[in-house]
N, C-alpha and C. Protein backbone atom coordinates (compact mmCIF):
# COMPACT_ATOMS: atom_id res chain seq x y z
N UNK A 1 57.18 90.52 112.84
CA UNK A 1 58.42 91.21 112.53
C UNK A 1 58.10 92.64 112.10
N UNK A 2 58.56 93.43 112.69
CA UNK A 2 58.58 95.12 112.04
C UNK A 2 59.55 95.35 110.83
N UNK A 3 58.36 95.28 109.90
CA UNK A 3 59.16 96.14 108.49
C UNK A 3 59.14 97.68 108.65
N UNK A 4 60.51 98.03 108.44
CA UNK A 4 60.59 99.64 108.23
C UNK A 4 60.18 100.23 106.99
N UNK A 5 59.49 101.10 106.56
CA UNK A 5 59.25 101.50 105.71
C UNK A 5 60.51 102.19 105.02
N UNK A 6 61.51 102.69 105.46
CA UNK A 6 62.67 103.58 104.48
C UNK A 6 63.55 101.78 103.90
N UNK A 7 63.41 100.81 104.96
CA UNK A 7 64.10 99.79 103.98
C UNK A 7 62.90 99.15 103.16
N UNK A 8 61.74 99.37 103.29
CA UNK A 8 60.83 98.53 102.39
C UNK A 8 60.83 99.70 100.86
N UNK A 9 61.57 100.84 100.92
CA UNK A 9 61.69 101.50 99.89
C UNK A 9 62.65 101.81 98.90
N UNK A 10 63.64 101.07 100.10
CA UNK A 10 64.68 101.09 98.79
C UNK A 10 65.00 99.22 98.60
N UNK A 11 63.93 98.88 99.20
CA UNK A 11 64.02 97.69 98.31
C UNK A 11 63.39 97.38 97.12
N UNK A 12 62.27 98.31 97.34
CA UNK A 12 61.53 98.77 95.95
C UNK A 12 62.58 99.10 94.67
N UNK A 13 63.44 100.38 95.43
CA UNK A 13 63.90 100.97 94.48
C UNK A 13 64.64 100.36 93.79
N UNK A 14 65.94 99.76 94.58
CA UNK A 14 66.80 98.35 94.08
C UNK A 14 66.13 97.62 93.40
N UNK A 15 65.35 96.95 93.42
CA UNK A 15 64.40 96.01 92.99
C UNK A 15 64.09 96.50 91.17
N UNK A 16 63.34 97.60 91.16
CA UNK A 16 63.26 97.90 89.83
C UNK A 16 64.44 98.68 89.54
N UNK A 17 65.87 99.35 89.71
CA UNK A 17 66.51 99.21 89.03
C UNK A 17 67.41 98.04 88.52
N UNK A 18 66.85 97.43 89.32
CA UNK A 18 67.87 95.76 88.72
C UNK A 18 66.94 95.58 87.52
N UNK A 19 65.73 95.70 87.45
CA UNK A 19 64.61 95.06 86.82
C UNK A 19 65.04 96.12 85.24
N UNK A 20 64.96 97.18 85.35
CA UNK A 20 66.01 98.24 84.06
C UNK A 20 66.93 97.69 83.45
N UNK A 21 67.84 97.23 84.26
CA UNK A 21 69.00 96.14 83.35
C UNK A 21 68.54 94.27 83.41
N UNK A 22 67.45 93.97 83.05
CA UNK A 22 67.51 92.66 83.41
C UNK A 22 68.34 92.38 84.14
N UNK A 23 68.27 92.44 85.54
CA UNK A 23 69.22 92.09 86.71
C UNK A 23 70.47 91.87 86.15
N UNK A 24 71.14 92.30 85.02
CA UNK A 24 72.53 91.89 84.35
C UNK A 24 73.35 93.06 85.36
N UNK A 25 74.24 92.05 86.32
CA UNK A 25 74.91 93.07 86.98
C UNK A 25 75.77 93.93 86.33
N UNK A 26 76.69 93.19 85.08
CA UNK A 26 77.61 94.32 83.99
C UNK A 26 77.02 95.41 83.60
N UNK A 27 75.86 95.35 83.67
CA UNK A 27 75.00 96.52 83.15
C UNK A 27 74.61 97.24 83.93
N UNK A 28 74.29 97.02 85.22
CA UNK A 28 73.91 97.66 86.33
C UNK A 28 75.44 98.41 86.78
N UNK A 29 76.77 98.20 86.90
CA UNK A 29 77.45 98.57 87.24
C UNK A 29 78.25 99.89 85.53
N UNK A 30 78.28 99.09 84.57
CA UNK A 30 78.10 100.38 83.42
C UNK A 30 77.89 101.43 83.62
N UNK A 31 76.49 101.23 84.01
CA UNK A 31 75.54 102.23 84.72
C UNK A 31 75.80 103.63 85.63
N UNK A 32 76.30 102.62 86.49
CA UNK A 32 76.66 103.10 87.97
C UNK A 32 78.17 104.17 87.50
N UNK A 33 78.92 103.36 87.02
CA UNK A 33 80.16 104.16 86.47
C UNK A 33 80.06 105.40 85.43
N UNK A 34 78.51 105.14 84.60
CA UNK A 34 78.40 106.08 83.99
C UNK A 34 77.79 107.72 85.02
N UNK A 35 76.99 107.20 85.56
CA UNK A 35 76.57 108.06 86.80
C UNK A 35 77.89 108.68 87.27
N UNK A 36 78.46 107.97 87.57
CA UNK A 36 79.56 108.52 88.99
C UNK A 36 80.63 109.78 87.94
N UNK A 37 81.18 109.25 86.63
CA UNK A 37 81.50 109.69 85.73
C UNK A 37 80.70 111.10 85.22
N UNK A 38 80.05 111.22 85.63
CA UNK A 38 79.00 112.53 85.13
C UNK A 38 79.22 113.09 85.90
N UNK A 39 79.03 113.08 87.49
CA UNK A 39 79.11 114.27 88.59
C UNK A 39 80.35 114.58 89.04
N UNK A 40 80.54 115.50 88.86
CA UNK A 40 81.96 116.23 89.80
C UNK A 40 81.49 115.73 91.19
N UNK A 41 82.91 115.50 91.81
CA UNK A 41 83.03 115.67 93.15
C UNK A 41 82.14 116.74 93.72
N UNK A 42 81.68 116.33 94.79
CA UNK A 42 80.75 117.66 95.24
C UNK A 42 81.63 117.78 96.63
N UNK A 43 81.90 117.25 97.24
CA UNK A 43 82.88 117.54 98.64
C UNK A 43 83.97 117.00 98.11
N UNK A 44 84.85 118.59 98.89
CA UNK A 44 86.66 118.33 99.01
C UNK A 44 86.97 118.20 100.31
N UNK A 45 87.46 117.00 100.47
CA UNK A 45 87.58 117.01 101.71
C UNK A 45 89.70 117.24 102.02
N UNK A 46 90.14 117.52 101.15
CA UNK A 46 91.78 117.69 100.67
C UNK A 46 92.20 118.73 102.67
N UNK A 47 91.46 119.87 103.08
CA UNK A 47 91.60 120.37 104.04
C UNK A 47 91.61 119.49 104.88
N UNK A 48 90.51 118.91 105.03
CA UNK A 48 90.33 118.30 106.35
C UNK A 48 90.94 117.00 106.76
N UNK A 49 91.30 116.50 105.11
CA UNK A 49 92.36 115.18 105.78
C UNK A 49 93.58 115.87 105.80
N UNK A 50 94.21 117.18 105.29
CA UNK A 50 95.43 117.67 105.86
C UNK A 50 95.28 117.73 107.37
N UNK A 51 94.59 118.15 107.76
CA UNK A 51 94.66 118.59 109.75
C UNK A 51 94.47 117.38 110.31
N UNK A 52 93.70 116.50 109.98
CA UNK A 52 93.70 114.77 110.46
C UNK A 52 94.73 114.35 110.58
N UNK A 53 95.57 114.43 109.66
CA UNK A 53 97.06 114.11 108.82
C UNK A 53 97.85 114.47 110.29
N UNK A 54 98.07 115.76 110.32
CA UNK A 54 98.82 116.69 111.35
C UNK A 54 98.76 115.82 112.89
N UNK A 55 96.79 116.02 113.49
CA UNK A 55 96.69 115.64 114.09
C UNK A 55 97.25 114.28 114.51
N UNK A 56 97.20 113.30 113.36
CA UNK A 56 96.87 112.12 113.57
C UNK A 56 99.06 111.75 113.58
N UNK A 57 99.69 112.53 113.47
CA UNK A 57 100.95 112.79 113.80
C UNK A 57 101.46 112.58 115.13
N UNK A 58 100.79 113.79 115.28
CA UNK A 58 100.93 114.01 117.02
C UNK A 58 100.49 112.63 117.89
N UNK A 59 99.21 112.54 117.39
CA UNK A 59 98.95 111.18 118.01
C UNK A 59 99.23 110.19 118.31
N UNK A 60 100.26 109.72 117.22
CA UNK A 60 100.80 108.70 116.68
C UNK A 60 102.80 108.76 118.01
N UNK A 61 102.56 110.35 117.99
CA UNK A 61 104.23 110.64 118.96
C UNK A 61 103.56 110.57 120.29
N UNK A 62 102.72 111.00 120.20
CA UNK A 62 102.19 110.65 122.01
C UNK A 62 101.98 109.03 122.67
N UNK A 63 101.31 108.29 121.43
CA UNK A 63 101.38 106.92 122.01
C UNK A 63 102.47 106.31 121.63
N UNK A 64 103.42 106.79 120.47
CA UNK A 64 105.17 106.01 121.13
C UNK A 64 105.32 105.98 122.41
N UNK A 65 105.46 106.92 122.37
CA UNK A 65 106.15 107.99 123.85
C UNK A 65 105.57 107.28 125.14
N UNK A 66 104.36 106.85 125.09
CA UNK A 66 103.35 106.54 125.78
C UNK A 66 104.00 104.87 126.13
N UNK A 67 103.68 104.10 124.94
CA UNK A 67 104.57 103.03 124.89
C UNK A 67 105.94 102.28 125.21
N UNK A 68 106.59 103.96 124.81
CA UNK A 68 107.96 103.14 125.53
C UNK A 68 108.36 103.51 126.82
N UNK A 69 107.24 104.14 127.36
CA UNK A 69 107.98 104.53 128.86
C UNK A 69 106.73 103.12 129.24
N UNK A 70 105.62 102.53 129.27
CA UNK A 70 105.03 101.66 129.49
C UNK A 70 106.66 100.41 129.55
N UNK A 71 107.17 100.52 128.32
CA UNK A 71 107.42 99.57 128.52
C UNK A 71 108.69 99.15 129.07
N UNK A 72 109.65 100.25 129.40
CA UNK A 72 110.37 100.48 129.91
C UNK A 72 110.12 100.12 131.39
N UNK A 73 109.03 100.47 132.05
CA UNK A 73 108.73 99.69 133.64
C UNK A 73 108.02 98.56 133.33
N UNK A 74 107.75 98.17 132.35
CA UNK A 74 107.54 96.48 132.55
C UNK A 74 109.39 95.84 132.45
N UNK A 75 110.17 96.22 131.48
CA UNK A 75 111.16 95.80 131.65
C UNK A 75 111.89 96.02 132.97
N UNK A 76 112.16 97.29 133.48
CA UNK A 76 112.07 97.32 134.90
C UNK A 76 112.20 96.43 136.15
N UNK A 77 110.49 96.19 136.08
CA UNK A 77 110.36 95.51 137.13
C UNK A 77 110.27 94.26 136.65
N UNK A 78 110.90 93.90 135.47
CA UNK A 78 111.04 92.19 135.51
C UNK A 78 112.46 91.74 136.20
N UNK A 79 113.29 92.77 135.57
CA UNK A 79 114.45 92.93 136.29
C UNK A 79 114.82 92.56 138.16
N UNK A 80 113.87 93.82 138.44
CA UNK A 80 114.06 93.89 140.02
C UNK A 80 113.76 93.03 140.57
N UNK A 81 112.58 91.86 140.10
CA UNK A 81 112.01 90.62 140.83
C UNK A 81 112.59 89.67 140.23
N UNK A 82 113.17 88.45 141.09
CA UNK A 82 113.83 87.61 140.40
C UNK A 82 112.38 86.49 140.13
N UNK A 83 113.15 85.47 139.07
CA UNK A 83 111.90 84.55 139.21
C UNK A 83 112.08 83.30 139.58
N UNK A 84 111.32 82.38 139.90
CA UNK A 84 111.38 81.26 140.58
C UNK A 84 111.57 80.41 140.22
């Protein structure tokens, strides 16, 4: 089996920080919240889900649009063919 070395390293790493909190996950997650709690946001991403936003608008009117003329000739031609 091929061990990768970048996962044989953060299994290390995992490994002894569990080993820091006696694997007590409440403590490991404390932790974690205290961390996350310390750093400011470092990316805003507030721009770029506005234009997603926009985009994802348009997108959303093109495959109506898309949809109901689809489905408009399935209704159509159920019409025109009788069935048996």
């Amino acid at each position: 089996m091929n061990h990768d070395p970048i996962i044989k390293e953060i299994h290390a790493f995992r490994k002894a920080y569990a080993k820091r909190f006696g694997y007590d996950l409440k403590a490991i997650c404390d932790d974690l919240r205290t961390r996350q709690a310390a750093r400011p946001n470092l990316v805003d991403l507030s721009e770029k889900r506005r234009a997603m936003g926009e985009a994802t608008v348009d997108q959303i009117s093109a495959t109506e649009a898309h949809e109901e003329a689809h489905t408009a000739r399935v209704l159509s031609s159920q019409t025109a063919s009788p069935t048996v």
